[in-house]
C-alpha atoms as a PDB file:
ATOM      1  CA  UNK A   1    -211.533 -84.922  34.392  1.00  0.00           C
ATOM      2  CA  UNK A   2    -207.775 -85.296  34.106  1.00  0.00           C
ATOM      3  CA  UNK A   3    -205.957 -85.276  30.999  1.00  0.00           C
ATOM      4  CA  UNK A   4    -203.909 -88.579  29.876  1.00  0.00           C
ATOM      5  CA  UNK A   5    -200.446 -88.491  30.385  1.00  0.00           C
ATOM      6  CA  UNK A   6    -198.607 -87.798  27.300  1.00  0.00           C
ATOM      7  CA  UNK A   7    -195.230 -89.684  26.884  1.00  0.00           C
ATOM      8  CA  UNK A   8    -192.184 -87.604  27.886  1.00  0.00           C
ATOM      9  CA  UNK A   9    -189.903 -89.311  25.130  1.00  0.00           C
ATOM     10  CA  UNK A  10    -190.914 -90.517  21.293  1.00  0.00           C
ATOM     11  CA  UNK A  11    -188.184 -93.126  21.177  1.00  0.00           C
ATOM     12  CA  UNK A  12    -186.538 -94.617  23.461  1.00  0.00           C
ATOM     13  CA  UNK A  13    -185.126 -98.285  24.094  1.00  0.00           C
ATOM     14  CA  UNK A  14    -184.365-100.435  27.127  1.00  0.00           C
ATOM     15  CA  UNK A  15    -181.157-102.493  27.034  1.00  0.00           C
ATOM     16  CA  UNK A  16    -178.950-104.430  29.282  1.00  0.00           C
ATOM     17  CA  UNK A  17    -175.506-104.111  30.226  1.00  0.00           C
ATOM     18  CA  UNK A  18    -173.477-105.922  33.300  1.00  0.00           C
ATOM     19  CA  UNK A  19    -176.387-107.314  34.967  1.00  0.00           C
ATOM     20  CA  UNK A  20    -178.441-104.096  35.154  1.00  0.00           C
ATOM     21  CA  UNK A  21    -181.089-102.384  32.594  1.00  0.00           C
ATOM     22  CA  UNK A  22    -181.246 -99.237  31.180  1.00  0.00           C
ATOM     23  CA  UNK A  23    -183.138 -96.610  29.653  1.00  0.00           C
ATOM     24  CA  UNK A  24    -181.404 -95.782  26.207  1.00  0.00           C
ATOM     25  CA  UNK A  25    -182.557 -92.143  24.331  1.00  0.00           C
ATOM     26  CA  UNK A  26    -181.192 -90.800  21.513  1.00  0.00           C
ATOM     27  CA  UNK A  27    -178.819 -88.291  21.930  1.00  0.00           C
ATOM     28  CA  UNK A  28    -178.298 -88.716  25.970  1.00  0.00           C
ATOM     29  CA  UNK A  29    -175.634 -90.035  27.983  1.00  0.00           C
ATOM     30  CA  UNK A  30    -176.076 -92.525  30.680  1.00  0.00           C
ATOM     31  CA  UNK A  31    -172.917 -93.760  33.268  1.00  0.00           C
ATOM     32  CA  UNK A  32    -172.879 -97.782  32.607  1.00  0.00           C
ATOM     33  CA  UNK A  33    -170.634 -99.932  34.372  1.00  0.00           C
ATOM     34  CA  UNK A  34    -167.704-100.005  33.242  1.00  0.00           C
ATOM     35  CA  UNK A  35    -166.933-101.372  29.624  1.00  0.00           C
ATOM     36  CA  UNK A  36    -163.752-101.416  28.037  1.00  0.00           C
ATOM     37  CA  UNK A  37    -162.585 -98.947  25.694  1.00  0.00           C
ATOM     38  CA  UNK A  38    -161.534 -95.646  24.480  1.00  0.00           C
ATOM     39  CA  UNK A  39    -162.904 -92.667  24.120  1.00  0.00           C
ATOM     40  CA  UNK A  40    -164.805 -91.692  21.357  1.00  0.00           C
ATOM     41  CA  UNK A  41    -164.851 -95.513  19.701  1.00  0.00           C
ATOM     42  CA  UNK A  42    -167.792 -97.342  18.957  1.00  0.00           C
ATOM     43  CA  UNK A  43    -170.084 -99.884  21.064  1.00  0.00           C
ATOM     44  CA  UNK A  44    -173.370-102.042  19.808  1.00  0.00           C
ATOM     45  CA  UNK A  45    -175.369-102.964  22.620  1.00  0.00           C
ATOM     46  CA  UNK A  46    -176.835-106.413  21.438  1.00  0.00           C
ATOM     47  CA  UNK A  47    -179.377-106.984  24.580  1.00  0.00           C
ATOM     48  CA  UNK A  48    -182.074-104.756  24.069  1.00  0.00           C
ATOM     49  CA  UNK A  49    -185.212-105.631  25.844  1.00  0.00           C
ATOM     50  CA  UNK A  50    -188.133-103.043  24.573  1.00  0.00           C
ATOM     51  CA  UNK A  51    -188.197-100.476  22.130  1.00  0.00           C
ATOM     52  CA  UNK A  52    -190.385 -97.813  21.321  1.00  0.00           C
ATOM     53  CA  UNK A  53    -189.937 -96.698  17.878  1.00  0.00           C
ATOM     54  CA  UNK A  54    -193.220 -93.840  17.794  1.00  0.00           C
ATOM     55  CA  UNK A  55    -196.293 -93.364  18.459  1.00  0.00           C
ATOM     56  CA  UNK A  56    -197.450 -97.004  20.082  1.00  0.00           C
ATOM     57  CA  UNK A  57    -195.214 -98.673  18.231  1.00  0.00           C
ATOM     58  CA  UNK A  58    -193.681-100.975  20.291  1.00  0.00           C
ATOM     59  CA  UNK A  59    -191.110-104.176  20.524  1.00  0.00           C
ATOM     60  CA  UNK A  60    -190.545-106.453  22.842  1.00  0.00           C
ATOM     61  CA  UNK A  61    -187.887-109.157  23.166  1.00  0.00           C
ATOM     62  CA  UNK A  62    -188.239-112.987  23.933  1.00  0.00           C
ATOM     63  CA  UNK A  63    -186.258-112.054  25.616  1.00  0.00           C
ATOM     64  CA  UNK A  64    -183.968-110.087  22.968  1.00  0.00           C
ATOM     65  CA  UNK A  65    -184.472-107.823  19.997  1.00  0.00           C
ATOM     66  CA  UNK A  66    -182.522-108.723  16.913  1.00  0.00           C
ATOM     67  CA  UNK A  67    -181.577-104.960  16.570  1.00  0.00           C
ATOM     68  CA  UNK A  68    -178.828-103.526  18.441  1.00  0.00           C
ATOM     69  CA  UNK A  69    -178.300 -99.859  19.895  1.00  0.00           C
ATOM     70  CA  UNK A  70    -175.208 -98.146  18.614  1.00  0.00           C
ATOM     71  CA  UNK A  71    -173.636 -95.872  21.356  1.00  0.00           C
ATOM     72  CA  UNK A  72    -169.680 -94.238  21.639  1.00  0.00           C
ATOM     73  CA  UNK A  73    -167.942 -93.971  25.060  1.00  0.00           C
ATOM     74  CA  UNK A  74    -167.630 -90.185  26.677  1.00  0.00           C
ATOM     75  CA  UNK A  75    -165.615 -90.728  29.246  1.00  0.00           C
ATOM     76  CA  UNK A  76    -164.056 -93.476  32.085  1.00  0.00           C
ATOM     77  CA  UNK A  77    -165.329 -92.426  35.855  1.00  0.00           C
ATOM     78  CA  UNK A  78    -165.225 -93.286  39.252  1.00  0.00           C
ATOM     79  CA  UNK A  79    -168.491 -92.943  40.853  1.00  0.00           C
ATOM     80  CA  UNK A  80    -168.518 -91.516  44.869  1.00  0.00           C
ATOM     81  CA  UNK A  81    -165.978 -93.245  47.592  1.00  0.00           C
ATOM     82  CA  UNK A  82    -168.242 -95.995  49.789  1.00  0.00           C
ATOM     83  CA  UNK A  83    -167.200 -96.028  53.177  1.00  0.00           C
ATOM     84  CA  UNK A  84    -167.469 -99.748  54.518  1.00  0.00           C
ATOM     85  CA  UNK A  85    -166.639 -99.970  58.444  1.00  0.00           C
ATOM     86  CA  UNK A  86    -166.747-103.066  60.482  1.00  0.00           C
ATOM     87  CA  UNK A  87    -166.982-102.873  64.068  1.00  0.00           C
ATOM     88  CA  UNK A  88    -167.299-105.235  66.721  1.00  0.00           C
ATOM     89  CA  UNK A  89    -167.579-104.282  70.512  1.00  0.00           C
ATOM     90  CA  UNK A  90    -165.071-104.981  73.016  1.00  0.00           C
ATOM     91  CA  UNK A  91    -162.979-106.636  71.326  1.00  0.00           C
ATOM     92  CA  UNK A  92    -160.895-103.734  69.531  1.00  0.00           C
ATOM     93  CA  UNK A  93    -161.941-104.844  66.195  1.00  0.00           C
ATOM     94  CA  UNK A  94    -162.665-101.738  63.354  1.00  0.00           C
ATOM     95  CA  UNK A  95    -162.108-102.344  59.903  1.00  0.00           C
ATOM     96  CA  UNK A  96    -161.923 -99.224  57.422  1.00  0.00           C
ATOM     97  CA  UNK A  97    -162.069 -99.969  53.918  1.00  0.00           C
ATOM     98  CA  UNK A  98    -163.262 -97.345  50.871  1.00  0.00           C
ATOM     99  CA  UNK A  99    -164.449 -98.422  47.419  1.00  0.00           C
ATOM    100  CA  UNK A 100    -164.773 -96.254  44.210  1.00  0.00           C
ATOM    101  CA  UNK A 101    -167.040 -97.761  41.718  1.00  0.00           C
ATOM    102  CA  UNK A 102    -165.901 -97.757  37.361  1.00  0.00           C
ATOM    103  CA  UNK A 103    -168.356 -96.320  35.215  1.00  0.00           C
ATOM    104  CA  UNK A 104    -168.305 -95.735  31.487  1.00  0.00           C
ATOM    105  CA  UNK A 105    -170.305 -92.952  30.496  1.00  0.00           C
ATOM    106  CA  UNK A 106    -171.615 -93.768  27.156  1.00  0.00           C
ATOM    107  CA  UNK A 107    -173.820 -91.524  24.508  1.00  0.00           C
ATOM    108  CA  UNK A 108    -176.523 -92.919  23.203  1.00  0.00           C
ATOM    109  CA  UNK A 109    -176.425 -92.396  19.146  1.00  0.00           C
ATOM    110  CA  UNK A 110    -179.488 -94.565  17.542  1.00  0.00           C
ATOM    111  CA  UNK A 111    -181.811 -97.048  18.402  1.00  0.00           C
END
């Protein structure tokens, strides 16, 4: 007989930020896209979706919490070049472009 799977994380919360969602745990840091700031100052994520507060103790927004997740920025980043090449055949057409995505990388300080 197997044995239940035990959750990996007591609390955790999922929130969204510039289109996408996240998984938000205490203490970790996650890249984000990018948000405007310094580092080391203060952020309040107001969209959070779910939240698991302990053991199955749950939220759900409809289709927000009224809580918020407080977080501080790390660091600005560019994520990996993206090579986009257009090509078109006999016709001496190539187009060579590069892209470097913005991230924020943002700790996560209480849910």
């Amino acid at each position: 007989m197997k044995q239940p799977i035990k959750p990996v994380f007591e609390k955790f919360a999922i929130i969204q930020t510039g289109g996408k969602q996240y998984q938000a745990i205490p203490g970790r840091t996650i890249a984000i896209e990018k948000i405007e700031g310094e580092d080391g100052s203060a952020l309040e994520f107001k969209e959070v979706v779910f939240r698991k507060t302990g053991d199955g103790k749950f939220e759900f927004g409809q289709p927000y919490l009224k809580t918020a997740v407080k977080a501080s920025i790390v660091k600005q980043i560019k994520g990996p070049k993206v090579i986009i090449f257009k090509f078109k055949r006999r016709k001496k057409y190539r187009l060579k472009r590069g892209h470097r995505q913005q991230y924020t990388v943002v700790r996560i300080e209480a849910i």
